[in-house]
N, C-alpha and C. Protein backbone atom coordinates (compact mmCIF):
# COMPACT_ATOMS: atom_id res chain seq x y z
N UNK A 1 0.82 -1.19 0.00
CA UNK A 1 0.00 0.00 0.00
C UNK A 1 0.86 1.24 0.00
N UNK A 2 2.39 1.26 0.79
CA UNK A 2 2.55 2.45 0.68
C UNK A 2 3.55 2.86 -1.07
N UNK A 3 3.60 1.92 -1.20
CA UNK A 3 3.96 1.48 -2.85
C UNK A 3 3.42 2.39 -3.87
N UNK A 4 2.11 2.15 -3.91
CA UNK A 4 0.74 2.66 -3.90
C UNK A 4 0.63 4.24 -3.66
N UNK A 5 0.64 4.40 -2.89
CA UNK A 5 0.60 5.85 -2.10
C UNK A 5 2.09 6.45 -2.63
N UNK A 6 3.19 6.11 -2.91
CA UNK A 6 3.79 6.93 -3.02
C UNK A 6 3.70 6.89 -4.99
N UNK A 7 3.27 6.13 -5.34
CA UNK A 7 2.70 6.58 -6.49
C UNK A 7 2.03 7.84 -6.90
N UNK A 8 0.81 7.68 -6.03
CA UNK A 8 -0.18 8.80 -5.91
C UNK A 8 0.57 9.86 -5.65
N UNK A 9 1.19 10.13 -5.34
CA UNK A 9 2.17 11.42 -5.06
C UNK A 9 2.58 11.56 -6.31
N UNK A 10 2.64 11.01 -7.51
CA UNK A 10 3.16 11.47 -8.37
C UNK A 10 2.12 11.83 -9.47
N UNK A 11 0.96 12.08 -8.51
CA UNK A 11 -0.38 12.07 -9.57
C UNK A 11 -0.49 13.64 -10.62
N UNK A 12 0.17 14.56 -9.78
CA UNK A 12 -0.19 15.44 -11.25
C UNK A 12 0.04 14.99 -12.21
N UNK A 13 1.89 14.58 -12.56
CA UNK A 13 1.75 14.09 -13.73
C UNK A 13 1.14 12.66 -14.13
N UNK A 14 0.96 12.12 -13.18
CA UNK A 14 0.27 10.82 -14.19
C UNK A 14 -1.15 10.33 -14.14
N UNK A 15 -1.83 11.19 -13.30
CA UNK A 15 -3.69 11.36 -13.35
C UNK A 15 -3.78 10.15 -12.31
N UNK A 16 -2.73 9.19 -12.27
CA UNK A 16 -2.89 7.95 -11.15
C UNK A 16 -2.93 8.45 -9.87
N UNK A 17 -4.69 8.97 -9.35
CA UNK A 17 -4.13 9.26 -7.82
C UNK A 17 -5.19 8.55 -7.12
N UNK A 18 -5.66 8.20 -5.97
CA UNK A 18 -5.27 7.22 -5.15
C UNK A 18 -6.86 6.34 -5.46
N UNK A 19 -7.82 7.26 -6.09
CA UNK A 19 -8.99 6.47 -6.98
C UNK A 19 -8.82 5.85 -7.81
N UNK A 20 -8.01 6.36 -8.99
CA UNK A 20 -7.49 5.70 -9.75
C UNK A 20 -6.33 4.54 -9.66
N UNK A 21 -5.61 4.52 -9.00
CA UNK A 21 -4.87 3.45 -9.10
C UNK A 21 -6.09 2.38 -7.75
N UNK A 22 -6.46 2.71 -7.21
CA UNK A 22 -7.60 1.99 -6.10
C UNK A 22 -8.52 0.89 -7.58
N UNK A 23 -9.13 2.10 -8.88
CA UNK A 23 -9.66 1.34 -10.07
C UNK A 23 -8.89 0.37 -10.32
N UNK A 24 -7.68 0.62 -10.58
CA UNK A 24 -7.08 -0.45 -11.47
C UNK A 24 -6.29 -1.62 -10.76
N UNK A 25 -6.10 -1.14 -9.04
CA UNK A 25 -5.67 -2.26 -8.39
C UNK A 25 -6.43 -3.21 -7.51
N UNK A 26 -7.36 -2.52 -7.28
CA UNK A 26 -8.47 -3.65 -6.45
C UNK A 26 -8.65 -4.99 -6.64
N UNK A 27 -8.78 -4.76 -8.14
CA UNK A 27 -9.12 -6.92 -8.34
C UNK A 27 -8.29 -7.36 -8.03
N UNK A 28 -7.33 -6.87 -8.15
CA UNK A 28 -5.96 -7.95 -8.23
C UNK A 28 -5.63 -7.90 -6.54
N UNK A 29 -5.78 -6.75 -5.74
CA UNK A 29 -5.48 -6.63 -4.11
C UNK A 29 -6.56 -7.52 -3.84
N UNK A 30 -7.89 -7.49 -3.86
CA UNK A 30 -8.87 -8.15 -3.19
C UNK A 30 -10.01 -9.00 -4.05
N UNK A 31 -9.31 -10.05 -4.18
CA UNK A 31 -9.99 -10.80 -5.79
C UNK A 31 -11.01 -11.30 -5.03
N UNK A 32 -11.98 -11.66 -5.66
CA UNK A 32 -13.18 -11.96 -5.32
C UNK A 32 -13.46 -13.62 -5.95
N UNK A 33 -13.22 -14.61 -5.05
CA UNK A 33 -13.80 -16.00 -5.33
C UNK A 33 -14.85 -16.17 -5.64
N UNK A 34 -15.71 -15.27 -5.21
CA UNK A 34 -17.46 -15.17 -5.70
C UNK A 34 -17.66 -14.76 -7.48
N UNK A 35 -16.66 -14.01 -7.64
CA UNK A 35 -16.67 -13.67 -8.88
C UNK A 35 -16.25 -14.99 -9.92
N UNK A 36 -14.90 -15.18 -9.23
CA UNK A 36 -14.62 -16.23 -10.18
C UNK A 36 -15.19 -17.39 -10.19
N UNK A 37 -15.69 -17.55 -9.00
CA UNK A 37 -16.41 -19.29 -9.34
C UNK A 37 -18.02 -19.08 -9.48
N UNK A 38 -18.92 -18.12 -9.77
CA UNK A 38 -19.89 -17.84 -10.15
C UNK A 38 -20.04 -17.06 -11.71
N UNK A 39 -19.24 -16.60 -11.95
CA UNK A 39 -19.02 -16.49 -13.26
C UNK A 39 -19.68 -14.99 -13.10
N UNK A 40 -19.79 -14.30 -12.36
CA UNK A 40 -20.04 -12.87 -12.53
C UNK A 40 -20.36 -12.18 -13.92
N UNK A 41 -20.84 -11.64 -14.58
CA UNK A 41 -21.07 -10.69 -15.65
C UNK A 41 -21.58 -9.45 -15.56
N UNK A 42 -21.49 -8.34 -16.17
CA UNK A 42 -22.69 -7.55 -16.12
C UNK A 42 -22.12 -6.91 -14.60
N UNK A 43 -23.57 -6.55 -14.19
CA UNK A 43 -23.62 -5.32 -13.26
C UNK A 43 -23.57 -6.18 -11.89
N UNK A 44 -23.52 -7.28 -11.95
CA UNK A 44 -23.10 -7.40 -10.69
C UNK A 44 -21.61 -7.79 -10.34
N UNK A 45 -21.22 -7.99 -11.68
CA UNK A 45 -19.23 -7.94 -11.19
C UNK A 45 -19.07 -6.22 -11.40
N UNK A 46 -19.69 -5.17 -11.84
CA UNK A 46 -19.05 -3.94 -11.90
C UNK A 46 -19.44 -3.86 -10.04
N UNK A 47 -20.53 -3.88 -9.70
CA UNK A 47 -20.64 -3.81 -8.58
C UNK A 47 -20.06 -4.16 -7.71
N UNK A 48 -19.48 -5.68 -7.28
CA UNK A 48 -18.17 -6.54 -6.84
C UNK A 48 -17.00 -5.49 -6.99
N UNK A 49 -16.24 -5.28 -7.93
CA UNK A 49 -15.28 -4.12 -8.06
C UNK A 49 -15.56 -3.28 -7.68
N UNK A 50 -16.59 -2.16 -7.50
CA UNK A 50 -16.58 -1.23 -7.29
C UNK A 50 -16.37 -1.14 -5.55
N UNK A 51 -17.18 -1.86 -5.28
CA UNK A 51 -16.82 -2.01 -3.59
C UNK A 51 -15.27 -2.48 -3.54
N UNK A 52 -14.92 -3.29 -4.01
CA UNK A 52 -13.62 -3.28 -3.65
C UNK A 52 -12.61 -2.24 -4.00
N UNK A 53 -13.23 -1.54 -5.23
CA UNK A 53 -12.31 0.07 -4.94
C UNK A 53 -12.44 0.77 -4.18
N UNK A 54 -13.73 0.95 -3.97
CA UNK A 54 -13.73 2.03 -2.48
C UNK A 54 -13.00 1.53 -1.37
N UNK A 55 -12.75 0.26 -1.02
CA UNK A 55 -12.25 -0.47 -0.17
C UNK A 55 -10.70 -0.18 -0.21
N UNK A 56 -10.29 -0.14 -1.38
CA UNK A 56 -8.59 0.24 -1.52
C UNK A 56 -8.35 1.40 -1.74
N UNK A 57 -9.09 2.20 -2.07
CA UNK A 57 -8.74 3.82 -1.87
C UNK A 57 -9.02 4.21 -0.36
N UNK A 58 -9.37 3.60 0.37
CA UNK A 58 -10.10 4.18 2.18
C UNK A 58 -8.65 3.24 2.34
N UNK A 59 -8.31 2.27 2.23
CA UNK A 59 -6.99 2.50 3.00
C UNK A 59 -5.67 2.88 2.18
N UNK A 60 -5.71 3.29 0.84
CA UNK A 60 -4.78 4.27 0.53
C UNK A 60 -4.84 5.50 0.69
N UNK A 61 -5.91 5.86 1.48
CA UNK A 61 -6.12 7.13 1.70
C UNK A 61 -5.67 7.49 3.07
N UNK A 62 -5.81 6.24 3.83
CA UNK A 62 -5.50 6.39 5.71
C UNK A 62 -4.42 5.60 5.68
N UNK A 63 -3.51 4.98 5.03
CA UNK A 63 -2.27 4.14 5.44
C UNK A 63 -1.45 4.37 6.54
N UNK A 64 -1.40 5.87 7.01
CA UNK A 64 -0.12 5.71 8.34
C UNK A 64 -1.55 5.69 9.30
N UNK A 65 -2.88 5.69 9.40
CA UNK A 65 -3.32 6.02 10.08
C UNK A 65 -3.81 3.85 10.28
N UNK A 66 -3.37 3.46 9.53
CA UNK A 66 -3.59 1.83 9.62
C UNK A 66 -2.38 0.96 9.57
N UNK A 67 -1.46 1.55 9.35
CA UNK A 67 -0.17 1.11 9.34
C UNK A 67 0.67 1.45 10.30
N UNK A 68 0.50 3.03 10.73
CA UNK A 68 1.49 3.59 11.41
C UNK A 68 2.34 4.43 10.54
N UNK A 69 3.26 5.11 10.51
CA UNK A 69 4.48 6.00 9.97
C UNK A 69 5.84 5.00 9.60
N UNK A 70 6.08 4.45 9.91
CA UNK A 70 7.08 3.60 9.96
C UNK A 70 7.63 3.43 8.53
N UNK A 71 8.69 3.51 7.68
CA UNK A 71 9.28 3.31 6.70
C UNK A 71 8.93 1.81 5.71
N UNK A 72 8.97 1.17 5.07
CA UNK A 72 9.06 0.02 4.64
C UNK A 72 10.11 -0.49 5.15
N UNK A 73 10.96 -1.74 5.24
CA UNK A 73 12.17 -2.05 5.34
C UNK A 73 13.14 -1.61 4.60
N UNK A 74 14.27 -1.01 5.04
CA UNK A 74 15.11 -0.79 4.03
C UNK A 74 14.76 0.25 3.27
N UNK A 75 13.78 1.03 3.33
CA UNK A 75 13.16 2.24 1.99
C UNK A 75 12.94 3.33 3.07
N UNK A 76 13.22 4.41 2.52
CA UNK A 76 12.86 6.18 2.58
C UNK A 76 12.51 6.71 1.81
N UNK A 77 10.95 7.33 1.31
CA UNK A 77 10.42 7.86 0.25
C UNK A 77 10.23 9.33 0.89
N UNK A 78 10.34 10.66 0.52
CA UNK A 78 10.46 11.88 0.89
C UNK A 78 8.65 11.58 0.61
N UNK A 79 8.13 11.90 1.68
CA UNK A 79 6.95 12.77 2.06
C UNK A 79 5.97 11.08 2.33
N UNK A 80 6.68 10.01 2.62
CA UNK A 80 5.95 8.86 2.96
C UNK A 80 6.31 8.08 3.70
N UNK A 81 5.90 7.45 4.72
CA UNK A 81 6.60 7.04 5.84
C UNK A 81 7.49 7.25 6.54
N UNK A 82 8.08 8.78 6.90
CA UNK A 82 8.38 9.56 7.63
C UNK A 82 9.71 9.60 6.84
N UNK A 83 10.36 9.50 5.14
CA UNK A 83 11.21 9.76 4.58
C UNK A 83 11.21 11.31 4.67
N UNK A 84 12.19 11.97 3.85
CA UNK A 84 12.48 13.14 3.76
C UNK A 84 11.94 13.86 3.55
């Protein structure tokens, strides 16, 4: 997540900020077995995703506040986990 987040920091230029990459990373962070072994289509897999984006943007949005401040191992990112 803070991977993630320090992405989003780079959202002027790349429009990826923390909704958007939340769109495009959710399935893959929080895959849904219901989906795949029911065969989902239609509006009820947009629906399935969509909760799970809101779900990954609320904690890319609060990460030190669910994580704590603490650095990754070994990593210092200026303005994320108490880097520079």
């Amino acid at each position: 997540m803070r991977h993630l987040l320090h992405m989003a920091s780079y959202s002027s230029q790349t429009n990826m900020h923390a909704r958007n990459l939340a769109i495009v990373w959710a399935p893959n962070l929080l895959r849904s077995k219901d989906i795949e072994a029911t065969g989902f289509n239609g509006t009820a897999a947009f629906m399935e995703v969509r909760v799970q984006s809101i779900v990954v943007e609320f904690i890319l949005t609060h990460v030190e506040q669910l994580f704590g401040d603490a650095p990754l191992h070994g990593t210092s990112w200026p303005g994320v986990g108490g880097g520079e």
